[in-house]
N, C-alpha and C. Protein backbone atom coordinates (compact mmCIF):
# COMPACT_ATOMS: atom_id res chain seq x y z
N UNK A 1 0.84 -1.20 0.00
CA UNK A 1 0.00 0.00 0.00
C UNK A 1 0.87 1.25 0.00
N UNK A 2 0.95 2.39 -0.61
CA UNK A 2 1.14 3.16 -0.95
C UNK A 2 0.56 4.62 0.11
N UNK A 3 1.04 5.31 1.23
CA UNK A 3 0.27 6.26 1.86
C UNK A 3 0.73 7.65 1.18
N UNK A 4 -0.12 8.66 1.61
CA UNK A 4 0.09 9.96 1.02
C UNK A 4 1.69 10.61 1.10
N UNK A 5 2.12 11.40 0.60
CA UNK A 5 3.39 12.08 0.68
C UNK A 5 3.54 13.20 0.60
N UNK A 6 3.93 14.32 0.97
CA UNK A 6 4.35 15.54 0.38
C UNK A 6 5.20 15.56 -1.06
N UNK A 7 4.32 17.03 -1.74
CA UNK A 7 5.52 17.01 -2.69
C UNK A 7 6.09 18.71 -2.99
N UNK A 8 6.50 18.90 -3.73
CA UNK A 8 6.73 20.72 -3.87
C UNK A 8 5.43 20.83 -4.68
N UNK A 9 4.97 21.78 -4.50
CA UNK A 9 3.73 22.65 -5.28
C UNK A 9 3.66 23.64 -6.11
N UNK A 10 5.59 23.87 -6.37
CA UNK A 10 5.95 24.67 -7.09
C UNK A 10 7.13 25.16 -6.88
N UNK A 11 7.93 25.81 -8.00
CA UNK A 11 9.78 25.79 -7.88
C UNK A 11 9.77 26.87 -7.04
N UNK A 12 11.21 26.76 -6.94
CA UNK A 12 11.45 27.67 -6.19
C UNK A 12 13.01 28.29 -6.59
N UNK A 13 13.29 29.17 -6.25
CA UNK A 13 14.72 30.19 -6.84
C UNK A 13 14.96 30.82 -5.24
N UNK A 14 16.52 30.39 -4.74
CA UNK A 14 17.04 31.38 -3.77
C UNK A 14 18.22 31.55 -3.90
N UNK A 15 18.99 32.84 -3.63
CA UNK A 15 20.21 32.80 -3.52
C UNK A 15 21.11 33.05 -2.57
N UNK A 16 21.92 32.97 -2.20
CA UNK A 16 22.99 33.32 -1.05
C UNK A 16 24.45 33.63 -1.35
N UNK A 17 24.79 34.30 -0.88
CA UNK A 17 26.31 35.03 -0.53
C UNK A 17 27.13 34.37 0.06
N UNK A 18 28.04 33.65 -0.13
CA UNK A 18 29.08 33.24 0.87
C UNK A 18 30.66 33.44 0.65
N UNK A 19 30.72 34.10 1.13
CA UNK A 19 32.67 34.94 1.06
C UNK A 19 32.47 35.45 -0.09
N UNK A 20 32.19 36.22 -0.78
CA UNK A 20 31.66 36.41 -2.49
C UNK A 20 31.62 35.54 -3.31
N UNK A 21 30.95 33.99 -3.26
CA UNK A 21 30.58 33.10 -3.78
C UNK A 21 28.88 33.48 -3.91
N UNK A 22 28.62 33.28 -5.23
CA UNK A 22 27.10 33.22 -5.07
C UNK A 22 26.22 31.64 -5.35
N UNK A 23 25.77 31.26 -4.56
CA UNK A 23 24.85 30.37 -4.32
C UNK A 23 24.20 30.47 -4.80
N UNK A 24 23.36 30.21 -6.11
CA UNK A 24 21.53 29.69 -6.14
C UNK A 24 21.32 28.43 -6.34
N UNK A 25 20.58 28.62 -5.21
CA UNK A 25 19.61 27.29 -5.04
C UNK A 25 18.14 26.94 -5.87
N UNK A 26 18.25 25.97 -6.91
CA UNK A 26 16.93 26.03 -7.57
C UNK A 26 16.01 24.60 -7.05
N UNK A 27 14.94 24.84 -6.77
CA UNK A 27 14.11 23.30 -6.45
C UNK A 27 13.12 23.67 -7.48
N UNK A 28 12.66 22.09 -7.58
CA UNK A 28 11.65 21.86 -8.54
C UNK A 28 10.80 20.42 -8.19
N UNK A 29 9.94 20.36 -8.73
CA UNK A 29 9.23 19.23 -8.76
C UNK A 29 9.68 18.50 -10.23
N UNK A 30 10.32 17.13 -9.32
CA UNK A 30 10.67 15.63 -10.68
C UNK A 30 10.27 14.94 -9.89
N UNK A 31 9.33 13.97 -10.81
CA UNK A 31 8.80 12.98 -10.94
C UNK A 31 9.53 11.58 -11.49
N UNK A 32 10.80 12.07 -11.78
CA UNK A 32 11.59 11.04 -12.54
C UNK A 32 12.92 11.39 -12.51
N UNK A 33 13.82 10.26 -12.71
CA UNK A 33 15.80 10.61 -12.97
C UNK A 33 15.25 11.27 -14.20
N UNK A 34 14.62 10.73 -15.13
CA UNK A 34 14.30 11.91 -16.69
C UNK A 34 14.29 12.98 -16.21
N UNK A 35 13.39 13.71 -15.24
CA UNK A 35 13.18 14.67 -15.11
C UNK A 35 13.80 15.39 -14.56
N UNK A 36 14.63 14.96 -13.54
CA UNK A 36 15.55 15.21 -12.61
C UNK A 36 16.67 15.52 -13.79
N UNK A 37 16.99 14.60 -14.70
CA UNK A 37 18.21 15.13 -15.52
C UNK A 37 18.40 16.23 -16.10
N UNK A 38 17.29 16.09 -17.23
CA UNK A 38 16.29 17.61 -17.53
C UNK A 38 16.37 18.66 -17.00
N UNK A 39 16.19 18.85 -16.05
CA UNK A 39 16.28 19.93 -15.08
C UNK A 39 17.83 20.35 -14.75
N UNK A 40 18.44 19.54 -14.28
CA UNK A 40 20.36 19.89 -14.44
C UNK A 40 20.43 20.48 -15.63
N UNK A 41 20.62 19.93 -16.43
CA UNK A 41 20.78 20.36 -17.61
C UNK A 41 20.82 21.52 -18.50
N UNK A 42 19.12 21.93 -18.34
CA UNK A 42 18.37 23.24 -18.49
C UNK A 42 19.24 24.12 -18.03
N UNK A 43 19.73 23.84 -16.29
CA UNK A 43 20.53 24.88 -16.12
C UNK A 43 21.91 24.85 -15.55
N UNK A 44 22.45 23.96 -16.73
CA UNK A 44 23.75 23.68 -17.38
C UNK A 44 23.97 25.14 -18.24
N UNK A 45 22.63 24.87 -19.06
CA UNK A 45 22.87 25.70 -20.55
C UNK A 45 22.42 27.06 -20.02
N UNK A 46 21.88 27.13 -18.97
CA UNK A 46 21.11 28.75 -18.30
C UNK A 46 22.17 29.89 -17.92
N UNK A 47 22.97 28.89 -16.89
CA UNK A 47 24.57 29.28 -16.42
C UNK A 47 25.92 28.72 -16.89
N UNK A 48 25.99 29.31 -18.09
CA UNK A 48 27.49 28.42 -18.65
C UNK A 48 28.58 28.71 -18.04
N UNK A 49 28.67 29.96 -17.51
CA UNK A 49 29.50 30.63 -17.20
C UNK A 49 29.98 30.20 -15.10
N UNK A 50 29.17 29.62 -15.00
CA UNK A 50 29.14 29.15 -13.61
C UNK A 50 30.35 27.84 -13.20
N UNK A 51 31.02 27.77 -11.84
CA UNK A 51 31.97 27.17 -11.89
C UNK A 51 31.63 25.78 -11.14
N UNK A 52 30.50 25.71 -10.77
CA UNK A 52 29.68 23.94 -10.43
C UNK A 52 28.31 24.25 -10.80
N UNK A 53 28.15 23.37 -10.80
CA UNK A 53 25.90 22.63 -11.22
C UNK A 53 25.91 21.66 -9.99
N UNK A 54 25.93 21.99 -8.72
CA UNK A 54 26.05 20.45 -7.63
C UNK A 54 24.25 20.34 -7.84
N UNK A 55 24.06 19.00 -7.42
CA UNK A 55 22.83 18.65 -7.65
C UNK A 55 22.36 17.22 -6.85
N UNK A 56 21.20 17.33 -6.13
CA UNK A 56 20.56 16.00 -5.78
C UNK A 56 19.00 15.79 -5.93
N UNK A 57 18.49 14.86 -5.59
CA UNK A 57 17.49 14.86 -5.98
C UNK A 57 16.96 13.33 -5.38
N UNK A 58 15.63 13.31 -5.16
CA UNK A 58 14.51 11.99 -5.00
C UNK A 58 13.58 12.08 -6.06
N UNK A 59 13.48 11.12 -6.70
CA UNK A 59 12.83 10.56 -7.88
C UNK A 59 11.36 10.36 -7.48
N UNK A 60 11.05 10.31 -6.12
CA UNK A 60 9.95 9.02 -5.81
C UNK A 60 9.80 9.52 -4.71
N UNK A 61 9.29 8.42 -3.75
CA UNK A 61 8.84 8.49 -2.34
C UNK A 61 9.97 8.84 -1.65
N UNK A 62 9.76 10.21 -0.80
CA UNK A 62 11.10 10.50 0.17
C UNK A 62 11.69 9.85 0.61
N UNK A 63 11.38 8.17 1.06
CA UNK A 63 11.92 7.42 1.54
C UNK A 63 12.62 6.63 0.87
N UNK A 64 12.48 6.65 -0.48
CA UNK A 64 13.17 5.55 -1.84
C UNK A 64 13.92 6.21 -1.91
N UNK A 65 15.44 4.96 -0.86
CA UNK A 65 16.77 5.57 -1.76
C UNK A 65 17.20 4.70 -2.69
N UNK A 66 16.17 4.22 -3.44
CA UNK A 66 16.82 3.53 -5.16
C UNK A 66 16.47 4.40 -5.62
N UNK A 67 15.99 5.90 -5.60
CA UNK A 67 15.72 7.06 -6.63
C UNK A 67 16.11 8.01 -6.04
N UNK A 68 17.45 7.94 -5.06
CA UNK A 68 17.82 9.37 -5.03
C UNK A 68 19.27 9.47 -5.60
N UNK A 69 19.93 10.89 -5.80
CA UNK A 69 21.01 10.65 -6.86
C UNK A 69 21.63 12.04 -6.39
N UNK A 70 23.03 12.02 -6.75
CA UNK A 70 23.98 13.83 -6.41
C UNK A 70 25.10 14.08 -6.62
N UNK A 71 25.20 14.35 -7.09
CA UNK A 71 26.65 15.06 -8.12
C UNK A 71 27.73 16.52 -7.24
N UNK A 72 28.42 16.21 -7.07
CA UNK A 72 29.19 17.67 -7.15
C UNK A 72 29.70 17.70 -7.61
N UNK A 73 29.87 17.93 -8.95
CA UNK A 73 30.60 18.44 -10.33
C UNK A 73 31.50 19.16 -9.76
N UNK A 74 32.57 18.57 -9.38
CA UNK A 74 33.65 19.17 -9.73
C UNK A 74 34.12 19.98 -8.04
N UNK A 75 33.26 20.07 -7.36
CA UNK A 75 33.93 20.26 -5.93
C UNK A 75 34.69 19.05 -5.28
N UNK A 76 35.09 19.07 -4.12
CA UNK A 76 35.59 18.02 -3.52
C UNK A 76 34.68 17.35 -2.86
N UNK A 77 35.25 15.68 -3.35
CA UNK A 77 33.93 14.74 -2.97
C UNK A 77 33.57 14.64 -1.51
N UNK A 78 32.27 15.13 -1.18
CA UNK A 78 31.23 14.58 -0.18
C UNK A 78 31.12 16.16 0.18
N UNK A 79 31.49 17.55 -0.61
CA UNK A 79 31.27 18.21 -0.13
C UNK A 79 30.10 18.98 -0.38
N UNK A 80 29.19 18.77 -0.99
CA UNK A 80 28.35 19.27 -2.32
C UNK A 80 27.18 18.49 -2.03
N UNK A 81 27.36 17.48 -3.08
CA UNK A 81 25.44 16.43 -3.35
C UNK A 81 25.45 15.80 -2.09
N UNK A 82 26.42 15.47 -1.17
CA UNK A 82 26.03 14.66 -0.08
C UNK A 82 25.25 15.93 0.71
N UNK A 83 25.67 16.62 1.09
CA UNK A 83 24.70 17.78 2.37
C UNK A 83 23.43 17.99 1.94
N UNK A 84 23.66 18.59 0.26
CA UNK A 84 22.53 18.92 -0.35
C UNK A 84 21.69 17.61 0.01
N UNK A 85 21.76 16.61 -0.17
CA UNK A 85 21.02 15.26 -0.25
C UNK A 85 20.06 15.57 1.06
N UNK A 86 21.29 15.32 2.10
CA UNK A 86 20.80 15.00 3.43
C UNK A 86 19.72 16.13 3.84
N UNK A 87 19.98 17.42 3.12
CA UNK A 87 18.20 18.23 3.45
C UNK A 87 17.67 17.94 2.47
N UNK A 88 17.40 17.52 1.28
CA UNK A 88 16.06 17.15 1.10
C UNK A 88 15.59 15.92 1.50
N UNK A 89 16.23 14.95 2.30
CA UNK A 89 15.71 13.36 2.80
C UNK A 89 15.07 14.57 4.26
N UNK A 90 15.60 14.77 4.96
CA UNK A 90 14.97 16.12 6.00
C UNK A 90 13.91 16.93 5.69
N UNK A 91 14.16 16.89 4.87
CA UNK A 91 12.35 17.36 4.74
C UNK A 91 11.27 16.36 4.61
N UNK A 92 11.63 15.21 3.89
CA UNK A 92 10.54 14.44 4.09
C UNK A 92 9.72 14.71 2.92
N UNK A 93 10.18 15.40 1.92
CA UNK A 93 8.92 15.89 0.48
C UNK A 93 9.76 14.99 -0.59
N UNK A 94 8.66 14.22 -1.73
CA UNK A 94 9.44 13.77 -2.04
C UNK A 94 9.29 14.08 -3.40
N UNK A 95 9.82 13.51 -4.80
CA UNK A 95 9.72 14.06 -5.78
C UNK A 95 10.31 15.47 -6.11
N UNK A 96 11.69 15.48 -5.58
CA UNK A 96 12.11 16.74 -5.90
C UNK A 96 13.43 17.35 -6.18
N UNK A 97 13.78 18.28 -7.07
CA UNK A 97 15.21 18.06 -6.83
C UNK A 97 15.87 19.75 -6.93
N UNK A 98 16.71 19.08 -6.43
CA UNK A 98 17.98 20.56 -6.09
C UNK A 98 19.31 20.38 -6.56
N UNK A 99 19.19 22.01 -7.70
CA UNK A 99 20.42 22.23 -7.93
C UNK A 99 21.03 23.52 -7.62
N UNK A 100 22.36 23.57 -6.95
CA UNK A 100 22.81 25.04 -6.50
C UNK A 100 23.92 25.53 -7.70
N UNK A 101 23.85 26.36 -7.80
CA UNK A 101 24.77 26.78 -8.84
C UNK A 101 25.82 27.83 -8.49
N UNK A 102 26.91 27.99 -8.41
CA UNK A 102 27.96 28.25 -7.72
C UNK A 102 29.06 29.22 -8.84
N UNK A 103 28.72 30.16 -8.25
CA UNK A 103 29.93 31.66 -9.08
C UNK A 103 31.04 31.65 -8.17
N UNK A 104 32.04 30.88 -8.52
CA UNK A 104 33.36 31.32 -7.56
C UNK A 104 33.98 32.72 -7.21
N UNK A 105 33.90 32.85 -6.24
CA UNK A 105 34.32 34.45 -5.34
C UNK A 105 35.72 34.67 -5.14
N UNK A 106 36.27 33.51 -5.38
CA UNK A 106 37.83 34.33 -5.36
C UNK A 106 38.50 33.54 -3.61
N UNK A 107 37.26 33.19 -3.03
CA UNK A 107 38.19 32.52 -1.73
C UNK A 107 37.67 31.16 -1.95
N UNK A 108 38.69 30.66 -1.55
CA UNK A 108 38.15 28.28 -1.02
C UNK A 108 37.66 29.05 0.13
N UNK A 109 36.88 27.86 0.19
CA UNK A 109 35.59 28.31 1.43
C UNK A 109 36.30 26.70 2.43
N UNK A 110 36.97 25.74 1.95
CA UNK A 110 37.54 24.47 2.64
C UNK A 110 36.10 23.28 2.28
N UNK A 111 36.83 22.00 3.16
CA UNK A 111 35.53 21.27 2.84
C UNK A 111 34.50 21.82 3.32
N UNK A 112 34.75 22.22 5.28
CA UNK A 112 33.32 22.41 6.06
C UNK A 112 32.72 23.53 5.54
N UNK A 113 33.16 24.53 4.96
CA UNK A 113 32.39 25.46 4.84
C UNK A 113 31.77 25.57 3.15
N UNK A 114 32.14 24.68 2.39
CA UNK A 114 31.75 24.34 0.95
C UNK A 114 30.53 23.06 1.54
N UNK A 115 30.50 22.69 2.30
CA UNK A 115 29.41 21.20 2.79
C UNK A 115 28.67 22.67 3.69
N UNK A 116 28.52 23.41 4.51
CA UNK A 116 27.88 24.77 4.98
C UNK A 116 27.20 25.19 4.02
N UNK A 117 27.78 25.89 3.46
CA UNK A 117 27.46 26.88 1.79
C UNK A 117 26.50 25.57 0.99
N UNK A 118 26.44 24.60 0.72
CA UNK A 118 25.48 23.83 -0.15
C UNK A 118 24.44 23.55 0.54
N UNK A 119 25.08 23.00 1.93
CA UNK A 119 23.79 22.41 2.49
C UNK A 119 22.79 23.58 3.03
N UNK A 120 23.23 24.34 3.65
CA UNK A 120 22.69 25.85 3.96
C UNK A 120 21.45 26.54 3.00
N UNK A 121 22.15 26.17 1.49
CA UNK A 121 21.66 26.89 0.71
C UNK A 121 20.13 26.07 0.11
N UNK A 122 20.21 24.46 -0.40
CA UNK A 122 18.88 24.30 0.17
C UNK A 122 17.80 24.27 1.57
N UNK A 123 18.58 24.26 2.37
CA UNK A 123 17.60 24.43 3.71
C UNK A 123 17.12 25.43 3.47
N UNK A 124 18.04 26.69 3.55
CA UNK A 124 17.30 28.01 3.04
C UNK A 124 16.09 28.11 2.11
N UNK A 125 16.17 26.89 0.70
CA UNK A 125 14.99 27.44 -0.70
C UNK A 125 14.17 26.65 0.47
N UNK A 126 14.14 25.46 1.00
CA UNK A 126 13.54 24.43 1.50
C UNK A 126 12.11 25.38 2.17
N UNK A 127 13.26 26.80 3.10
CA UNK A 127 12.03 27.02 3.78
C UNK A 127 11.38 27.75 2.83
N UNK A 128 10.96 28.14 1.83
CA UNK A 128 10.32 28.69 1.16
C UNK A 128 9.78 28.47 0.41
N UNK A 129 9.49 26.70 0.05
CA UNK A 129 8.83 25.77 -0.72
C UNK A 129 7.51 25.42 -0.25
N UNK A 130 6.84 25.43 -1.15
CA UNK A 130 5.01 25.59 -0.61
C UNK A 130 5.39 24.01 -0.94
N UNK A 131 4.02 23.18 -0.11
CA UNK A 131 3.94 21.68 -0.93
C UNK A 131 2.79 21.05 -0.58
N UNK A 132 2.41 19.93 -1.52
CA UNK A 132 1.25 19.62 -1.25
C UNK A 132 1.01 18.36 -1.46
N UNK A 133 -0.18 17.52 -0.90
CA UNK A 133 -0.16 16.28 -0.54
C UNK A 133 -0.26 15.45 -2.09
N UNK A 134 0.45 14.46 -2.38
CA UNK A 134 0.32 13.50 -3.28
C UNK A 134 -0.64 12.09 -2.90
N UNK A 135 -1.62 12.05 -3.42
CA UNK A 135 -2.10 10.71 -3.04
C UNK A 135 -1.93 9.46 -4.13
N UNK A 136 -0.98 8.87 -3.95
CA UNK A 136 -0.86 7.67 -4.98
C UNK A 136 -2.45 6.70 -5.29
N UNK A 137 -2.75 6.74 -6.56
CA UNK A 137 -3.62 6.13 -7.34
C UNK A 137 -3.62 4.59 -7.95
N UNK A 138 -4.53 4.24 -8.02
CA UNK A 138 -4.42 2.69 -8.51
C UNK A 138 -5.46 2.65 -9.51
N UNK A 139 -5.45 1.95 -10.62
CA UNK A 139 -6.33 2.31 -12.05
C UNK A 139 -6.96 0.80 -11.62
N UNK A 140 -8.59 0.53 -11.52
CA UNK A 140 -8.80 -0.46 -11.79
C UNK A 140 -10.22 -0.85 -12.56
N UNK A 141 -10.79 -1.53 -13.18
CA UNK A 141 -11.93 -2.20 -13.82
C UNK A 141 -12.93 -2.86 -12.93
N UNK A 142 -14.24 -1.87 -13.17
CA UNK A 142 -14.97 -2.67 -12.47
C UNK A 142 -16.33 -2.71 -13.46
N UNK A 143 -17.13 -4.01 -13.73
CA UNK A 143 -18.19 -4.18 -14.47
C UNK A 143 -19.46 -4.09 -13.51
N UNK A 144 -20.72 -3.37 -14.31
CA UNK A 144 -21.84 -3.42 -12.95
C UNK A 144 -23.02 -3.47 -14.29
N UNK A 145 -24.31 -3.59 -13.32
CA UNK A 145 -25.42 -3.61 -14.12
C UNK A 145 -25.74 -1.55 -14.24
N UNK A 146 -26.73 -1.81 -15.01
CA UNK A 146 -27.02 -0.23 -14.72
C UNK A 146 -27.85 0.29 -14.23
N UNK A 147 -28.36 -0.77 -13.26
CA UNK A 147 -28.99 -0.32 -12.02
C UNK A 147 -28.18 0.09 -10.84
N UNK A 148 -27.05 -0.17 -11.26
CA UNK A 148 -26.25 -0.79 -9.50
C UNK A 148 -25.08 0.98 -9.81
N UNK A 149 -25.11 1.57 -11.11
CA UNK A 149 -24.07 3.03 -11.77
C UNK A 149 -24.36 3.61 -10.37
N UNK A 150 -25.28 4.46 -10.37
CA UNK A 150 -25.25 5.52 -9.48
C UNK A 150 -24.50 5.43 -8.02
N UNK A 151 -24.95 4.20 -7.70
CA UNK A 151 -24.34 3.66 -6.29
C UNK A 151 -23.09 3.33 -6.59
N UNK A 152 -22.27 2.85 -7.27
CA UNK A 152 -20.61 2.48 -7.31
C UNK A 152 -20.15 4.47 -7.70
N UNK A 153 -21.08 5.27 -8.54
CA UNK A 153 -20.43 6.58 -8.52
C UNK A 153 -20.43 7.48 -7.25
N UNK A 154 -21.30 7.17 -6.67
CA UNK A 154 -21.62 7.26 -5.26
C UNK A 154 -20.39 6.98 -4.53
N UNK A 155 -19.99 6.21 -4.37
CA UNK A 155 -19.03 5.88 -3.08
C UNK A 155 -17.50 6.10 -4.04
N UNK A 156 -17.80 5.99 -5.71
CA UNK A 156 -16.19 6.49 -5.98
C UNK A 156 -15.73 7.95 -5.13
N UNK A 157 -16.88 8.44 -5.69
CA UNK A 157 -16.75 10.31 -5.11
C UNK A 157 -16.70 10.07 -3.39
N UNK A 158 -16.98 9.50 -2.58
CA UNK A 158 -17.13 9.64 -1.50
C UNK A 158 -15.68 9.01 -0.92
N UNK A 159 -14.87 8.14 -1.76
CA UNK A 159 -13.51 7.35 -1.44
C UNK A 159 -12.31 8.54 -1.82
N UNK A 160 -13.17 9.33 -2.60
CA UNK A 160 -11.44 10.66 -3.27
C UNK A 160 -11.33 9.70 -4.74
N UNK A 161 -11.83 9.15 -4.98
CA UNK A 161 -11.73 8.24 -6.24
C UNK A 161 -12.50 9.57 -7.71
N UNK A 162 -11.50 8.61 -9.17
CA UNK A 162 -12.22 9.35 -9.80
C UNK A 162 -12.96 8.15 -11.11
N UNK A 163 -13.77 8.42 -12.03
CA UNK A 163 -13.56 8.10 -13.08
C UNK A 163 -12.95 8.22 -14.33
N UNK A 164 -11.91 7.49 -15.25
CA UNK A 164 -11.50 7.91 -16.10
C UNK A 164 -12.21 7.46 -17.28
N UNK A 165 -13.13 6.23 -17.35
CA UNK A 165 -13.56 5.89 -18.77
C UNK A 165 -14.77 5.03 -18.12
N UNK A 166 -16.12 5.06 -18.85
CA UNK A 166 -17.08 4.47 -19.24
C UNK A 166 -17.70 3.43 -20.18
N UNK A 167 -17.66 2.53 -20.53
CA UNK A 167 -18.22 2.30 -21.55
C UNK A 167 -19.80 1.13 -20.96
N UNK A 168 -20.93 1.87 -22.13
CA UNK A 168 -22.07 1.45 -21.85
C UNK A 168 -22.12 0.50 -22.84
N UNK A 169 -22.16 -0.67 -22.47
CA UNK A 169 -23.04 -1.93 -23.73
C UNK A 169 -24.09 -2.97 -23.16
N UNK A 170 -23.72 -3.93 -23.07
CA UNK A 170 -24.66 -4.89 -22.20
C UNK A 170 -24.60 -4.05 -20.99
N UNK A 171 -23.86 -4.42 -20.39
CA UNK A 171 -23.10 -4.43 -19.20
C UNK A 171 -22.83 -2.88 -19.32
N UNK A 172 -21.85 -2.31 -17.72
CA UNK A 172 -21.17 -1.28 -17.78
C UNK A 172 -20.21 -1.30 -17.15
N UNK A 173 -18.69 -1.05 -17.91
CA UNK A 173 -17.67 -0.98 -17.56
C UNK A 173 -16.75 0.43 -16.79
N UNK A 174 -16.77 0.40 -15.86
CA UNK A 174 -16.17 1.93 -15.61
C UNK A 174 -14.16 1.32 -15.27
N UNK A 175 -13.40 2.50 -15.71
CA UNK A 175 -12.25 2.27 -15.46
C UNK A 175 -11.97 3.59 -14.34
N UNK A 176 -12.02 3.13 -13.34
CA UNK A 176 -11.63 3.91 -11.92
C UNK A 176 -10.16 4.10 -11.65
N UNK A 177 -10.01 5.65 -10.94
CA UNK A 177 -8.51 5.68 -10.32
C UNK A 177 -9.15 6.04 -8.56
N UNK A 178 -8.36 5.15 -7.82
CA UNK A 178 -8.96 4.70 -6.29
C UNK A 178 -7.78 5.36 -5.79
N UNK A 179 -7.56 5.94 -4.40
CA UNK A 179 -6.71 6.19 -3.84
C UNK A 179 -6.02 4.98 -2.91
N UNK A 180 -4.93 4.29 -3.34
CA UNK A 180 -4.14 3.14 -3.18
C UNK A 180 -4.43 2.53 -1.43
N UNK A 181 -4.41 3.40 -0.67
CA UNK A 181 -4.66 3.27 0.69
C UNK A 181 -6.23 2.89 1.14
N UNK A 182 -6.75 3.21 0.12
CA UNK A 182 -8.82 2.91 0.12
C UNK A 182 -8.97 1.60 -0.53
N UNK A 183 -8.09 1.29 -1.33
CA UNK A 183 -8.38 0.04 -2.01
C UNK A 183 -9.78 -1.37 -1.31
N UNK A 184 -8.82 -1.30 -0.09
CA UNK A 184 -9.48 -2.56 0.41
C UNK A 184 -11.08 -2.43 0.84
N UNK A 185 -10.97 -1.16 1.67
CA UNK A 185 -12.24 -0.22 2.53
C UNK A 185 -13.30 -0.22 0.90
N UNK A 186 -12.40 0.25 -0.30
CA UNK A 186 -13.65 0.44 -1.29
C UNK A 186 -14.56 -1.04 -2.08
N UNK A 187 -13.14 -1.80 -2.02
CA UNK A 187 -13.84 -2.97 -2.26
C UNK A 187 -15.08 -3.87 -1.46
N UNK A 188 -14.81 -3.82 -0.09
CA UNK A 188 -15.48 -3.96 1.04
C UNK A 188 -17.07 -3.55 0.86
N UNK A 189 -17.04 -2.11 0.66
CA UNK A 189 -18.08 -1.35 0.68
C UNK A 189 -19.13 -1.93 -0.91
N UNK A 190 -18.44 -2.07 -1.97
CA UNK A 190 -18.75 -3.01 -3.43
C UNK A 190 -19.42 -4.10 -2.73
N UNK A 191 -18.90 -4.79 -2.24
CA UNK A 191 -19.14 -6.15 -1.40
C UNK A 191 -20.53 -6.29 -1.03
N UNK A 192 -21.02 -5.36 -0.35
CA UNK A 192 -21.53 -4.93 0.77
C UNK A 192 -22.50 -4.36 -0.16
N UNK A 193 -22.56 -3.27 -0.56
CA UNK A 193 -23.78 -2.77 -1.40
C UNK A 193 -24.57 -3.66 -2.48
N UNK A 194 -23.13 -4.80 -2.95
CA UNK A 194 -23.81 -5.49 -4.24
C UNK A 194 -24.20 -7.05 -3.69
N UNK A 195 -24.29 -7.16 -2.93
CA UNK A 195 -24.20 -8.72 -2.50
C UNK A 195 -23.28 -9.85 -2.64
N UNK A 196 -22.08 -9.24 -3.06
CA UNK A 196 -20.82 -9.87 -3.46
C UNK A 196 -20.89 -10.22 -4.71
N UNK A 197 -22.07 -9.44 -6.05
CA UNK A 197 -21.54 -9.86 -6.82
C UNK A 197 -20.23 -8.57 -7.81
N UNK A 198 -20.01 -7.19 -7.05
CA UNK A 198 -19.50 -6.19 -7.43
C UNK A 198 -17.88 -6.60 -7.19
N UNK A 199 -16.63 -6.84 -8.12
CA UNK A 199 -15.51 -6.94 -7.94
C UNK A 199 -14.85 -6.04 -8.67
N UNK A 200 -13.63 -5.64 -7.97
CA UNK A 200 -12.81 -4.75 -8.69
C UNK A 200 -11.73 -5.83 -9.71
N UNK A 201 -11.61 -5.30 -10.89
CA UNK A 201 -10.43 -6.41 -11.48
C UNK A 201 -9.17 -5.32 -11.77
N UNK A 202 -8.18 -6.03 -12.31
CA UNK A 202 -6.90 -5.75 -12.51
C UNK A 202 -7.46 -4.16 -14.17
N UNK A 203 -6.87 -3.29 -14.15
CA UNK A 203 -6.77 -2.78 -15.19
C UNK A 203 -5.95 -3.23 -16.39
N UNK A 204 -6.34 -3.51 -17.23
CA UNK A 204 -5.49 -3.97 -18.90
C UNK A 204 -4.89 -3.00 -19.45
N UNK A 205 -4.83 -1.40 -19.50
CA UNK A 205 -4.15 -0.86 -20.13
C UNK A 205 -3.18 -0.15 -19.40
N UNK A 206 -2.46 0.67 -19.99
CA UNK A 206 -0.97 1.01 -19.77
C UNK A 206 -1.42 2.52 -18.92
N UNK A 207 -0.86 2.55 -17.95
CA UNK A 207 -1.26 3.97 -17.17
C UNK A 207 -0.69 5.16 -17.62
């Protein structure tokens, strides 16, 4: 089962000063390493002139570290994507990623204060990131008579459920998206209204 998560609700841009180094910190909402790459990238080509792109990121559920990932291009290793990392697993939002982009000022800042200066600098966008709840979905097929429609639309709307497709012939097929954590409670309630003959089946097509 799948429970709700935070996610960003929208990017965010901050910058910071450190010894005349300039910091910006960019967050965004990714849904994917695609997207997550994408996004480096973009502003690879935004700031050419910049002397790192450090970057981390969660792909997925804040807690999936098979989708989190961090680079410090080119600083000294663990000083960069590791801090950055460790605040966004601290926040607990997931689907998101951070890249700081770094104008060299003319002083080494050392490791601790280059692992300061990164990690600092998302905590900082962090606090200024609106976010909002993700509820993971499950697509499934359910066939009914068309006496029994109103009552299965009935309790979709009443579960946070939606419909995505209809089709009327003999029978009526609706293709439902359920909120993953209701699954069981909605089937139950099918059960229960139809006399056990209402089942949810597996969805056939590609989400």
């Amino acid at each position: 089962m799948s429970t709700p998560y935070e996610i960003a609700a929208e990017a965010v841009i901050d910058e910071t000063i450190v010894t005349r180094s300039r910091f910006i910190c960019y967050l965004k909402p990714c849904a994917s390493n695609v997207d997550a790459k994408l996004f480096i990238k973009s502003l690879q080509a935004l700031h050419p002139q910049a002397n790192h792109h450090c970057y981390a990121f969660i792909a997925g559920r804040p807690e999936n570290s098979q989708l989190y990932g961090f680079s410090d291009d080119g600083e000294p290793s663990g000083t960069a994507g590791k801090p950055m990392l460790s605040m966004l697993m601290g926040s607990n939002i997931g689907e998101l990623c951070a890249v700081v982009v770094r104008y060299f000022g003319g002083t080494k800042l050392g490791p601790g204060g280059l692992q300061r200066a990164y990690g600092g600098s998302v905590k900082q966008a962090l606090a200024l990131l609106p976010t909002k709840l993700k509820i993971p979905m499950v697509r499934k097929t359910l066939a009914c008579q068309y006496s029994q429609v109103n009552d299965v639309l009935y309790y979709v709307e009443q579960f946070g459920g939606e419909i995505t497709q209809q089709d009327y012939n003999e029978n009526v097929v609706l293709t439902l998206a359920l909120p993953d954590e209701k699954i069981e409670l909605f089937q139950l309630q099918l059960q229960t209204m139809s006399a056990g003959q209402l089942t949810l089946q597996p969805t056939t097509k590609k989400q």
